[in-house]
Protein backbone atom coordinates (compact mmCIF):
# COMPACT_ATOMS: atom_id res chain seq x y z
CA UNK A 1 0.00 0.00 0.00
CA UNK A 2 1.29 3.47 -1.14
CA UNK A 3 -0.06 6.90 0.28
CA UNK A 4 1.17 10.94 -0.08
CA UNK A 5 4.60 11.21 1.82
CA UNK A 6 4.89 13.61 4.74
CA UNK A 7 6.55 16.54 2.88
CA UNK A 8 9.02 18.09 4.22
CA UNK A 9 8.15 21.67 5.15
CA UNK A 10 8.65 24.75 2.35
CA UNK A 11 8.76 21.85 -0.16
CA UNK A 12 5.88 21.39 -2.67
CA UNK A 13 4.74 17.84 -3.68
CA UNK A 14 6.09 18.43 -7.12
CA UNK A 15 9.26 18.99 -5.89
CA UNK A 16 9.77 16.80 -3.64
CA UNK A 17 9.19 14.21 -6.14
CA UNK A 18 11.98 15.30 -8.17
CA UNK A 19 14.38 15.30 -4.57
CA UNK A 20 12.70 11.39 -4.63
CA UNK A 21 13.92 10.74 -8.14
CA UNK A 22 17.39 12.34 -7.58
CA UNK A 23 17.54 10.19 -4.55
CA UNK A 24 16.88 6.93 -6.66
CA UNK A 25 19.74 8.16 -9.10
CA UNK A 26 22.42 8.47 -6.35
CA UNK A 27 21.34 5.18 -4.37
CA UNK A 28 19.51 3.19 -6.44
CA UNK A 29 15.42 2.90 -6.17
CA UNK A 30 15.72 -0.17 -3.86
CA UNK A 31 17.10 2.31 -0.82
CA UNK A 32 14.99 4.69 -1.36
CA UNK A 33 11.79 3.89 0.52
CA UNK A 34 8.28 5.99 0.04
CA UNK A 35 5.76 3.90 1.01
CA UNK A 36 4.23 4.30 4.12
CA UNK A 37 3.74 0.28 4.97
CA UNK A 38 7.71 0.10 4.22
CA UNK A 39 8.06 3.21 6.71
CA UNK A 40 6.18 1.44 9.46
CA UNK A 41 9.32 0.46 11.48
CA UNK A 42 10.74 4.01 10.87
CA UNK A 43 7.64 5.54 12.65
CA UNK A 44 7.73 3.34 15.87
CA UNK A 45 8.43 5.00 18.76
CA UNK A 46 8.41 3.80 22.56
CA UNK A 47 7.84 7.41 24.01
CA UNK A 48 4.22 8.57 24.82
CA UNK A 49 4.10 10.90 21.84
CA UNK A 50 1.94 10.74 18.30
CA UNK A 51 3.75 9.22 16.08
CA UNK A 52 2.58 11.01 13.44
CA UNK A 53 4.34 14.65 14.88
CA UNK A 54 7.54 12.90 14.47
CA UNK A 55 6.34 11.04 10.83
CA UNK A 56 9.32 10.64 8.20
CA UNK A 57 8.75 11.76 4.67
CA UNK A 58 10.97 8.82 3.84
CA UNK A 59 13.88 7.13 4.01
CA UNK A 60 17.54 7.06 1.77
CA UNK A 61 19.94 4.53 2.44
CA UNK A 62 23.66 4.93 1.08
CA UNK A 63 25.92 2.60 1.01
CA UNK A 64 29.33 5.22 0.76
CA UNK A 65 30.40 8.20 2.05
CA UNK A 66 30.25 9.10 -2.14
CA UNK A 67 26.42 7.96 -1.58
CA UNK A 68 26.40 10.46 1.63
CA UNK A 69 27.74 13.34 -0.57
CA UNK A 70 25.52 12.91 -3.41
CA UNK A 71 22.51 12.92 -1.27
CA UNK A 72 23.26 16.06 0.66
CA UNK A 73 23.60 17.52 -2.81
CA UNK A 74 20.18 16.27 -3.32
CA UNK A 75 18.96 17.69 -0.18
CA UNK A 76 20.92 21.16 -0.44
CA UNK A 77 19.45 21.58 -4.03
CA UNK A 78 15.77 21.00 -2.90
CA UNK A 79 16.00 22.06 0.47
CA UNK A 80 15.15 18.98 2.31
CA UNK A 81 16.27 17.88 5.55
CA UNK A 82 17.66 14.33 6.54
CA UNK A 83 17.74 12.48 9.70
CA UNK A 84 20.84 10.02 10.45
CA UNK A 85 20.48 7.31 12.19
CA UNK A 86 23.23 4.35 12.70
CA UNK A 87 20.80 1.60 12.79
CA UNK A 88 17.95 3.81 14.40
CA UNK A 89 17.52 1.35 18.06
CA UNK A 90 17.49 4.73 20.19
CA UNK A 91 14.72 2.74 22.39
CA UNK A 92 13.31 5.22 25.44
CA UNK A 93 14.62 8.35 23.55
CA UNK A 94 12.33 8.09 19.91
CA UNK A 95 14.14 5.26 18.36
CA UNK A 96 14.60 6.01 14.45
CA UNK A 97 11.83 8.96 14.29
CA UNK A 98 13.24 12.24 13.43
CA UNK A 99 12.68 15.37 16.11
CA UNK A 100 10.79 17.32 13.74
CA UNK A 101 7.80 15.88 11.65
CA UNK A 102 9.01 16.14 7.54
CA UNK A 103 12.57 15.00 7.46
CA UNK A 104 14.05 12.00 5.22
CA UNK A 105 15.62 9.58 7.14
CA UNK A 106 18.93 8.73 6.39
CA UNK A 107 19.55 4.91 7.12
CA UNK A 108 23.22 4.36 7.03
CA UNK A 109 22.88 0.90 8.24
CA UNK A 110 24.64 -0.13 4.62
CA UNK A 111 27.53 1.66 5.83
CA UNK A 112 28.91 -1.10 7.63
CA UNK A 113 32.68 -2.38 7.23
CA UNK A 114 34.91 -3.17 10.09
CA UNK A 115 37.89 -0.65 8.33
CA UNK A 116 40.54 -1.58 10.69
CA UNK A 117 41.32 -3.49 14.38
CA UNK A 118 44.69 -2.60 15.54
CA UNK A 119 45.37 -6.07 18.20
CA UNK A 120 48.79 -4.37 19.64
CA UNK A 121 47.38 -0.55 20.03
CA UNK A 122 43.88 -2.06 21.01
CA UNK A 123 41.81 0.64 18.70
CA UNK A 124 39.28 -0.27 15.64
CA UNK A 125 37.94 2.02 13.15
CA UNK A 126 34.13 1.20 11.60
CA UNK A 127 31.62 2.49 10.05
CA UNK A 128 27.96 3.84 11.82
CA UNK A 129 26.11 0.48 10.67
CA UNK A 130 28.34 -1.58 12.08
CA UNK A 131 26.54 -3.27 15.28
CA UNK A 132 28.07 -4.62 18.82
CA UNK A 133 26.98 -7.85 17.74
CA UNK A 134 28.97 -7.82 14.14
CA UNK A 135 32.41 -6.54 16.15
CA UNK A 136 32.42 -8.59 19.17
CA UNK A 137 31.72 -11.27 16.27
CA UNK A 138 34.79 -10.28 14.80
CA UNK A 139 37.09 -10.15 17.38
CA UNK A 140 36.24 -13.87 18.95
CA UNK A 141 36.60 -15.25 15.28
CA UNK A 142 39.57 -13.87 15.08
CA UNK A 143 41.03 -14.34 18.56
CA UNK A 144 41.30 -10.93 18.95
CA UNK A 145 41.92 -10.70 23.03
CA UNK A 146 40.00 -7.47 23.01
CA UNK A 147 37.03 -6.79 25.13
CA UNK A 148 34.11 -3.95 24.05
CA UNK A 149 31.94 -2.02 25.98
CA UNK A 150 28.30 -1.94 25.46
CA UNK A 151 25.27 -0.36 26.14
CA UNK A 152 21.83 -1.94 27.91
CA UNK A 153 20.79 -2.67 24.19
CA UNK A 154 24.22 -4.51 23.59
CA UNK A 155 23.88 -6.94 20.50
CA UNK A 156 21.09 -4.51 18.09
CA UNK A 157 22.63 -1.24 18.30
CA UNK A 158 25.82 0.53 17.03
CA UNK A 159 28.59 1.73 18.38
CA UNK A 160 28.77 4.76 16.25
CA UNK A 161 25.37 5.81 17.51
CA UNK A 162 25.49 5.03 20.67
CA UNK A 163 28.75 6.74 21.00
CA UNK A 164 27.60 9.84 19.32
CA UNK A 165 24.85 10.15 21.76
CA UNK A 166 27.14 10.01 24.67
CA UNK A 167 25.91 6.61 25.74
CA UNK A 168 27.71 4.10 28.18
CA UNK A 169 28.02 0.61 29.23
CA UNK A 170 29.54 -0.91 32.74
CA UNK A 171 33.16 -1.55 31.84
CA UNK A 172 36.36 0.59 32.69
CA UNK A 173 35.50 1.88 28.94
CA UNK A 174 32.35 2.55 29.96
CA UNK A 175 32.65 6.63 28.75
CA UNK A 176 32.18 5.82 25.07
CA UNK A 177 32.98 9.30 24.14
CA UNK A 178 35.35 9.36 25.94
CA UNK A 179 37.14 6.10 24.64
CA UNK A 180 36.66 7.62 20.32
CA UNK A 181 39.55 8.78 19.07
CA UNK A 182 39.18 10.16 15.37
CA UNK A 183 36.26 10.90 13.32
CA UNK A 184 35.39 11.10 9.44
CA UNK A 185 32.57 13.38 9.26
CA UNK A 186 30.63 14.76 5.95
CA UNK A 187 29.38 18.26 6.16
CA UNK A 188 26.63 19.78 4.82
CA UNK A 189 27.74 20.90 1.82
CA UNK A 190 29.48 17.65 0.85
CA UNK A 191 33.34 18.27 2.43
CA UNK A 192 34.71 15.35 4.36
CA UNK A 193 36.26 16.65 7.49
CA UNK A 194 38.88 14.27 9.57
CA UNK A 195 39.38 15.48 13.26
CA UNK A 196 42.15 14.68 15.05
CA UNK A 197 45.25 13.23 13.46
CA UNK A 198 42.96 12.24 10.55
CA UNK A 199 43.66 15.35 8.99
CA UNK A 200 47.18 14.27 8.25
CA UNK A 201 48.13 12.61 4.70
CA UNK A 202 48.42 9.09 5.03
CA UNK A 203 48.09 9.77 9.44
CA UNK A 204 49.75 7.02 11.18
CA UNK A 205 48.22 8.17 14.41
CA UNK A 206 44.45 8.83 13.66
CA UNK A 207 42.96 6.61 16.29
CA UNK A 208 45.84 6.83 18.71
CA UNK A 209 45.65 10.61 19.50
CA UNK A 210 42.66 12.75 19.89
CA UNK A 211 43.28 16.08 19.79
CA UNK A 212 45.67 16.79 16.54
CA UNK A 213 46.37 20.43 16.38
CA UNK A 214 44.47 23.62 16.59
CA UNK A 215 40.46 23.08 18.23
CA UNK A 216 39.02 20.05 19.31
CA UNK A 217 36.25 19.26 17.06
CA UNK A 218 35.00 16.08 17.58
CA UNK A 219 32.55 17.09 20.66
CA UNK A 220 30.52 19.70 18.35
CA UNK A 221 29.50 16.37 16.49
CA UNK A 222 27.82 14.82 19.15
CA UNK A 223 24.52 15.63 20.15
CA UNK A 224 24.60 17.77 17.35
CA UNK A 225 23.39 18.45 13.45
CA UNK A 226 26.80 20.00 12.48
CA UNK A 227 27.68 16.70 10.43
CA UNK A 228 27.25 13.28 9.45
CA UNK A 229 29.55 10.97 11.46
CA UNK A 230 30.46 7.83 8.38
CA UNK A 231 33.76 6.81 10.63
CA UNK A 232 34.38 6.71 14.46
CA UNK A 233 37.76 5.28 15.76
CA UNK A 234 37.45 3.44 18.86
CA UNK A 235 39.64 2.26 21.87
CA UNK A 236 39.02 -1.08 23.15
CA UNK A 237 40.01 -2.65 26.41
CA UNK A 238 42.61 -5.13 26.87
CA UNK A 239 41.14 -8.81 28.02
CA UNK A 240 41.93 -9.02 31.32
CA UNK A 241 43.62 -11.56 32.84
CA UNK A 242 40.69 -11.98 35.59
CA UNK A 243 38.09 -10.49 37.41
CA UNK A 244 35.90 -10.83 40.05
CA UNK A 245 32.35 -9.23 40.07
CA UNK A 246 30.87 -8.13 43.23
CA UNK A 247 27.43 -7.20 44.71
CA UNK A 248 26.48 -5.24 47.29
CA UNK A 249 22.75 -4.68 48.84
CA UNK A 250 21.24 -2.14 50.98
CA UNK A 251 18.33 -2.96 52.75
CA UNK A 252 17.10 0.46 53.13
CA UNK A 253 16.39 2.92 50.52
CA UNK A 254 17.85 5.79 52.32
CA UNK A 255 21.38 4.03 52.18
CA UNK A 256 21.53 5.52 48.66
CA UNK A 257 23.26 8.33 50.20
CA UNK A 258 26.06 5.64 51.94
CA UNK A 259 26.40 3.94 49.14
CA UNK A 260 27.41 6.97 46.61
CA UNK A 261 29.70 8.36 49.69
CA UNK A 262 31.56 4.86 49.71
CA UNK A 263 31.91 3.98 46.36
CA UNK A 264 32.77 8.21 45.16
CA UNK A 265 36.68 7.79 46.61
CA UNK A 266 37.00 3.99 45.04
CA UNK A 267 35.90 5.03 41.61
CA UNK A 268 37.96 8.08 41.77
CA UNK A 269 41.00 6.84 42.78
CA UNK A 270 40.43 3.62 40.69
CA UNK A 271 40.08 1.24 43.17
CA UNK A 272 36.93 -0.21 41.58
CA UNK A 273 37.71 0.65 37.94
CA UNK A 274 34.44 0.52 36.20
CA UNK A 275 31.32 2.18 35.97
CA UNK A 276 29.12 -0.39 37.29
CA UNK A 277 25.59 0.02 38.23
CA UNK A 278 23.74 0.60 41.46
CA UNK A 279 20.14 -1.35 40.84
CA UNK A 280 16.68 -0.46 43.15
CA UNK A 281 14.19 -2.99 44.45
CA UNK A 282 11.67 -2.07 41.61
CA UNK A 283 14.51 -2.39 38.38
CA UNK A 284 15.37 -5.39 39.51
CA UNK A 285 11.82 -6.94 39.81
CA UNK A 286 11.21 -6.09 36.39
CA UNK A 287 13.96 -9.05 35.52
CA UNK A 288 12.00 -11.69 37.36
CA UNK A 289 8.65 -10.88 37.28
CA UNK A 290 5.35 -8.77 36.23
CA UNK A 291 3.49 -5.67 37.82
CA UNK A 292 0.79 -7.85 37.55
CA UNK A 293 1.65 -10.60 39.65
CA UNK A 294 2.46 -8.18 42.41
CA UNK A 295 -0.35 -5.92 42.62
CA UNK A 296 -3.24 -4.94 40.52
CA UNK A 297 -4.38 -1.96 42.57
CA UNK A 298 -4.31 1.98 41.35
CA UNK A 299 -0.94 4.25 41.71
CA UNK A 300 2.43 2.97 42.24
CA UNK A 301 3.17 -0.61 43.54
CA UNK A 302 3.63 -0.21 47.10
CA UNK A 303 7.38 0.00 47.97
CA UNK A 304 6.96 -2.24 51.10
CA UNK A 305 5.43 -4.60 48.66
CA UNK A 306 8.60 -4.59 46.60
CA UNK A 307 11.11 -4.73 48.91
CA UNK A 308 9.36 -8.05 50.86
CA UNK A 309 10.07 -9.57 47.42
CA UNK A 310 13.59 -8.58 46.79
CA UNK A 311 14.54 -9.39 50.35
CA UNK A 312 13.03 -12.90 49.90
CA UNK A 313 15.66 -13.25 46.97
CA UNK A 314 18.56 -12.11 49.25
CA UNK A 315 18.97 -8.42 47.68
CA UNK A 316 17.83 -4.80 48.74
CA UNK A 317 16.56 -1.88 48.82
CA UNK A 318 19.57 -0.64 46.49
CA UNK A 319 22.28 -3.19 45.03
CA UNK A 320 25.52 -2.15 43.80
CA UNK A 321 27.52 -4.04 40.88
CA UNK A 322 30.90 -3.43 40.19
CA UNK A 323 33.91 -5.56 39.07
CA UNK A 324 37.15 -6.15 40.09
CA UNK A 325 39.95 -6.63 37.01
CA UNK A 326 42.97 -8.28 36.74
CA UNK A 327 45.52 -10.97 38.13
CA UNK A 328 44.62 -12.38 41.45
CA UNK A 329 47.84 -10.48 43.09
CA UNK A 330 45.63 -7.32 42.13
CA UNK A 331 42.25 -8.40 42.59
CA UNK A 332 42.65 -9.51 46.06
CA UNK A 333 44.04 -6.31 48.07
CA UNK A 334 41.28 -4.29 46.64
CA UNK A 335 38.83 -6.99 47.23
CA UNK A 336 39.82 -6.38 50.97
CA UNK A 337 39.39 -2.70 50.86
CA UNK A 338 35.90 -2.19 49.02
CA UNK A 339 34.97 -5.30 51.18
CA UNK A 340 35.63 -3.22 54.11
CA UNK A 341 34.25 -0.04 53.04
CA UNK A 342 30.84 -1.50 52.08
CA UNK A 343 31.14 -2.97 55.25
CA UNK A 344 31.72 -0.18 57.15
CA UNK A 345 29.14 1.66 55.48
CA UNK A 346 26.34 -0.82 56.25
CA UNK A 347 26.10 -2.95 53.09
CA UNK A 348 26.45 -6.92 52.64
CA UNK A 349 29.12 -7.94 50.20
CA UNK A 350 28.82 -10.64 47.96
CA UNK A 351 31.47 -11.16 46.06
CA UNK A 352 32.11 -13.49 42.77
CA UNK A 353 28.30 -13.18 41.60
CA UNK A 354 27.82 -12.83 37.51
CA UNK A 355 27.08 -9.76 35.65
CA UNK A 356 27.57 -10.08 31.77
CA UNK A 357 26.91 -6.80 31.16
CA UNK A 358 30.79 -6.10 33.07
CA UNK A 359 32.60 -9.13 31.19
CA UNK A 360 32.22 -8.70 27.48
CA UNK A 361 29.05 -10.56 27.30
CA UNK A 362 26.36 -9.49 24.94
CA UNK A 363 22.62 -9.96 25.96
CA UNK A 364 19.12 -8.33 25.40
CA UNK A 365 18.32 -9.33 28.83
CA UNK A 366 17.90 -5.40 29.66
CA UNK A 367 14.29 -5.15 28.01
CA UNK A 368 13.14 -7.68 30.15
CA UNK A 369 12.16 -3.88 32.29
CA UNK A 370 9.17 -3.99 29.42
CA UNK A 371 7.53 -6.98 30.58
CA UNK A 372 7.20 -5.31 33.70
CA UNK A 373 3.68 -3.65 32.60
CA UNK A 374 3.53 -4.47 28.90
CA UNK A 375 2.74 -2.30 26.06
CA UNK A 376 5.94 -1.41 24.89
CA UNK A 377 6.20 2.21 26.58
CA UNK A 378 9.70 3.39 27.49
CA UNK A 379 10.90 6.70 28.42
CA UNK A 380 14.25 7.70 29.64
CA UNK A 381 14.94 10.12 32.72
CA UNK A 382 18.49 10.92 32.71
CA UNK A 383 19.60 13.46 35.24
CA UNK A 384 23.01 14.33 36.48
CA UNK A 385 24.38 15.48 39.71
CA UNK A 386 27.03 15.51 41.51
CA UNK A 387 28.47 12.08 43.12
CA UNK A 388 27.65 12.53 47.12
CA UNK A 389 25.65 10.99 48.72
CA UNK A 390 22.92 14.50 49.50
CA UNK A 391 22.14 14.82 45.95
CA UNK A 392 21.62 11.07 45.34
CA UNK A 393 18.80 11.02 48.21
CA UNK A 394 17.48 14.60 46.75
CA UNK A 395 16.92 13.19 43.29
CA UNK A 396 15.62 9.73 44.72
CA UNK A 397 12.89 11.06 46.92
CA UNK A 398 11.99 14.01 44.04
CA UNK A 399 11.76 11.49 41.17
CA UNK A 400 9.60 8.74 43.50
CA UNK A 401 7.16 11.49 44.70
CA UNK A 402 6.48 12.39 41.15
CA UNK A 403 6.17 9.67 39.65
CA UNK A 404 3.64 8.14 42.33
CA UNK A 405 1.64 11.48 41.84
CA UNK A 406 1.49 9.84 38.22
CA UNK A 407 0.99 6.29 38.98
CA UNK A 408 4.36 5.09 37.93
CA UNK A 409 6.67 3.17 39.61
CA UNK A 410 10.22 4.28 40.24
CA UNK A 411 12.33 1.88 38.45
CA UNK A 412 15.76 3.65 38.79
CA UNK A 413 19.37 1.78 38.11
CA UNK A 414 22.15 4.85 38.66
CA UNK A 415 25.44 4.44 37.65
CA UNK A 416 28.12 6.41 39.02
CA UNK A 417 31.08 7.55 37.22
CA UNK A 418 33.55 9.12 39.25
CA UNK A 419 32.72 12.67 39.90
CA UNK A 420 28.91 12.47 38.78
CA UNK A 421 26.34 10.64 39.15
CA UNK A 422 23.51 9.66 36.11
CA UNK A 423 20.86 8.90 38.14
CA UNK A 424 19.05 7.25 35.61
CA UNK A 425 14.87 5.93 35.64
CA UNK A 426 13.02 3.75 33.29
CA UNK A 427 9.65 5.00 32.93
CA UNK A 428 7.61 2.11 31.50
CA UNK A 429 4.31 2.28 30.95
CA UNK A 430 1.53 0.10 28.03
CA UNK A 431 1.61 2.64 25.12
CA UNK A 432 -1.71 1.14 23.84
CA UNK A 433 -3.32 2.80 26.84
CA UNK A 434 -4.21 6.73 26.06
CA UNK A 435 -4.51 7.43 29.71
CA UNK A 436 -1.17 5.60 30.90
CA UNK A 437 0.43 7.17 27.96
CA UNK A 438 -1.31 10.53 29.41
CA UNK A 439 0.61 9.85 32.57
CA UNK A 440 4.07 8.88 31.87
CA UNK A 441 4.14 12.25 29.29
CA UNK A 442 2.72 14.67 32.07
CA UNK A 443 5.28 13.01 34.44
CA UNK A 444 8.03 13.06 32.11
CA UNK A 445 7.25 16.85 32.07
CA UNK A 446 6.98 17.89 35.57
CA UNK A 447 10.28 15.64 36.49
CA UNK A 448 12.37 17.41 33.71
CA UNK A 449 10.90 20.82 35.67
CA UNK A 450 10.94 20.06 39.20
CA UNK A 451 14.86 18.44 38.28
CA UNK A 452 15.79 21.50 36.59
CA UNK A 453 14.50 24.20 39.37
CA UNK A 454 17.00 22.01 41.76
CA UNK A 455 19.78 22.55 39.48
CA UNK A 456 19.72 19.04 37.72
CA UNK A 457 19.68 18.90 33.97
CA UNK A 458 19.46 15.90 31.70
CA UNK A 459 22.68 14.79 29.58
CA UNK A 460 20.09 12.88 26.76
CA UNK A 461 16.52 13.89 26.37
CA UNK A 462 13.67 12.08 23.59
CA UNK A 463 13.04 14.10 21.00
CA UNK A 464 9.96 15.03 21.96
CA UNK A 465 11.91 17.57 24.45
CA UNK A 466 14.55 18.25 22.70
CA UNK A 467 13.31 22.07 22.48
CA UNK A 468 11.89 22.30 26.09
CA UNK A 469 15.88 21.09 27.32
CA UNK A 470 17.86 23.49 24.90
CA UNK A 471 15.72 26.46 26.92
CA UNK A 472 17.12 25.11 30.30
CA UNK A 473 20.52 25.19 29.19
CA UNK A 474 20.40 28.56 28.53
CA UNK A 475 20.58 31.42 25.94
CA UNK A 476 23.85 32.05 25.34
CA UNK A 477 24.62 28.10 24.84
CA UNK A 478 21.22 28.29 22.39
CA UNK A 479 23.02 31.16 20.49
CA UNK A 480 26.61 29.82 20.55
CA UNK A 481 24.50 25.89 18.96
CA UNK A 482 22.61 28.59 16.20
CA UNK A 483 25.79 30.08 15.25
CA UNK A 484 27.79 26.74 15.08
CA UNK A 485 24.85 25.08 12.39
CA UNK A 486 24.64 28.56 10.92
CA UNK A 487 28.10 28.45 9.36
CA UNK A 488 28.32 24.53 8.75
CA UNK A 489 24.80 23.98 7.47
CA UNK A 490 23.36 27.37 6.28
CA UNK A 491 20.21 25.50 4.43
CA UNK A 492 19.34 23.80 7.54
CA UNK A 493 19.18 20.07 5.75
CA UNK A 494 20.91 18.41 8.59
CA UNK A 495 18.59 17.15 11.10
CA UNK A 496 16.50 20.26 12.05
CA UNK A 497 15.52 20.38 15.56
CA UNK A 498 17.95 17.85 17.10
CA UNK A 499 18.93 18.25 20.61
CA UNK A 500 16.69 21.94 20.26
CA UNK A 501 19.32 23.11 17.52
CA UNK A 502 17.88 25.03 15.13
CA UNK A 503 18.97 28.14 12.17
């Protein structure tokens, strides 16, 4: 079944059918996709929002950063604007849909060589459609004793994407941005930019050192619309030669605060090296059971309710994951000290438990959270504050008071990265269900508010705020974004709208 397109806006039908049939020329017709039943999966998104306010006018795929250039020619010459997406699984945040009804999407999931893995300087350069699942598949098949990082998503989603929207995982690599090094990025009007060393004829050095000479430009392409990202260099983390993973629960919610204090100094001083995860009673319910089979009353699930259960299973109120690396001569002192400063601080250690998600183990065990009500409804809070232990009890008591006022549950797994702390909350809720729907947007909403009026801001928003969170950061950085796309994309074709960026 064919219908109209969305067209983008300031573009008439007629032309916008000859941007379709310059498309076709550059890619070919097969990658050029029209139709809404083809668009379906391009429309689906997990936030409580209309789809169709986010609708694609359609959807070019190329295959070569030639392809790239030939399409932004397309899109300069007829004025309309294109959506990137590495293989589009942005689940909780809009997934594929563009922020701004009207846009082409473009798929670069064809874009999706393995360029280079160095073994001896541990770095690998790929392309944005490359997944987790296709380079961890590399490495083992080629006995490639490097480990990678990945995000709750893991096997689906691609490291170029997730890196470019500052994502994370639970290693010691667990800063994705942080661990690129070197980026080939096409600009608007068709130049191929190469930050860093890349710049260099024939660089020897592109993903080994970030910063090359003069500005640092690879930041400005995150979050952004200044560019299309069609190489990322990565650095990967050495396998090991142990580990030991360790839990530790706290059987009172308020021992949030305890638990940040303690594990602040380890992280920053690298006792415990990774990022780990600190997991409430409700988060981890959702990996064992339903809402359902816990309570069927109105409002929030009663939190005495939840923590009977999770006590029954030998966890707590909060539960702490974090892993220990390396030979047993260097596991074992720091064993002792962490084991003694949970201890001290009231928790229960458990060491030598299993977490995948720490090892190198890929698994879509993390949207298990969606059977927790059904429906398919995810939304991402993602505030940051500062790692103590005051701030961490602020933001827990905040978030759970709103959400109750809403009915939802407070499903909340922060991780803590040194210095901050992304206190991060699932909202889940059955998106089939106008009134829950209702809930989790008004919620979503006041949180983002109430968060911002105590001096918390998000680091990722859906795109369905994308606007709203570019006013809390402020004028000048609004301004200083407007000039940026003003000089690198003066026809606005790039993504319109993303992360509140507009001309």
């Amino acid at each position: 079944m064919s219908t109209q397109p969305v067209l983008p806006q300031g573009v008439s039908a007629a032309e916008f059918a000859r941007a379709i049939a310059a498309f076709r020329k550059v890619v070919g017709d097969e990658f050029v996709i029209t139709a809404s039943d083809r668009l379906l999966p391009y429309r689906k998104i997990m936030i409580p929002a209309d789809e169709n306010e986010f609708a694609p006018s359609g959807v070019v795929a190329p295959a070569s950063v030639e392809e790239v250039q030939g399409v932004l020619a397309v899109c300069n010459q007829f004025k309309v604007p294109v959506w990137p997406i590495s293989t589009g699984r942005n689940f909780g945040y809009g997934s594929a849909s563009p922020a701004t009804r009207g846009q082409m999407i473009l798929d670069l999931k064809r874009m999706n060589r393995i360029l280079e893995v160095d073994p001896v300087l541990c770095t690998a350069l790929v392309e944005p459609g490359v997944t987790y699942q296709q380079l961890h598949d590399y490495l083992r098949e080629r006995d490639i004793p490097l480990w990678l990082d990945f995000p709750g998503p893991g096997p689906i989603v691609s490291p170029v994407g997730n890196t470019l929207e500052r994502g994370g995982g639970n290693t010691p690599y667990g800063d994705h941005f942080g661990n690129a090094c070197g980026m080939e990025v096409v600009l608007a009007n068709g130049q191929v930019l190469r930050t860093g060393m890349g710049s260099i004829p024939n660089s020897t050095s592109w993903q080994v050192f970030k910063y090359g000479y003069g500005p640092y430009l690879d930041g400005i392409f995150t979050q952004s619309n200044f560019g299309i990202v069609t190489k990322l260099g990565m650095w990967l983390m050495p396998k090991p030669a142990g580990y030991t993973t360790v839990m530790v629960t706290y059987d009172d919610p308020e021992q949030i605060g305890v638990a940040v204090d303690t594990i602040r100094p380890l992280r920053i001083d690298t006792t415990i090296q990774n990022v780990g995860v600190m997991a409430n009673e409700a988060i981890v319910l959702t990996g064992m059971k339903r809402r359902a089979d816990l309570y069927q009353g109105a409002g929030a699930v009663p939190q005495d309710l939840m923590l009977s259960e999770v006590r029954k299973m030998g966890l707590g109120a909060w539960n702490v994951f974090f892993t220990l690396y390396g030979t047993d001569k260097q596991i074992a002192p720091n064993l002792e000290i962490v084991t003694e400063a949970f201890s001290k601080s009231g928790g229960k250690v458990i060491p030598g438990i299993h977490d995948g998600s720490q090892v190198n183990e890929l698994s879509l065990s993390s949207f298990s959270l969606l059977n927790w009500v059904g429906g398919g409804g995810l939304y991402w809070f993602a505030p940051v504050s500062p790692a103590r232990g005051t701030d961490a009890i602020r933001q827990m008591h905040l978030a759970r008071s709103i959400l109750a006022d809403h009915g939802m549950d407070y499903l909340s797994a922060p991780t803590l990265n040194g210095r901050d702390l992304h206190h991060l909350v699932a909202m889940v809720f059955d998106r089939n269900d106008p009134d829950a729907s209702k809930r989790a947007k008004a919620c979503y909403g006041k949180l983002v508010t109430e968060f911002g009026k105590q001096g918390y801001g998000l680091y990722r928003v859906a795109i369905d705020y994308m606007d709203q969170m570019a006013q809390i950061y402020g004028k000048t950085n609004r301004d200083v974004n407007r000039s940026i796309k003003r000089a690198l994309d003066p026809n606005g074709i790039l993504a319109p709208g993303k992360s509140g960026i507009h001309l």
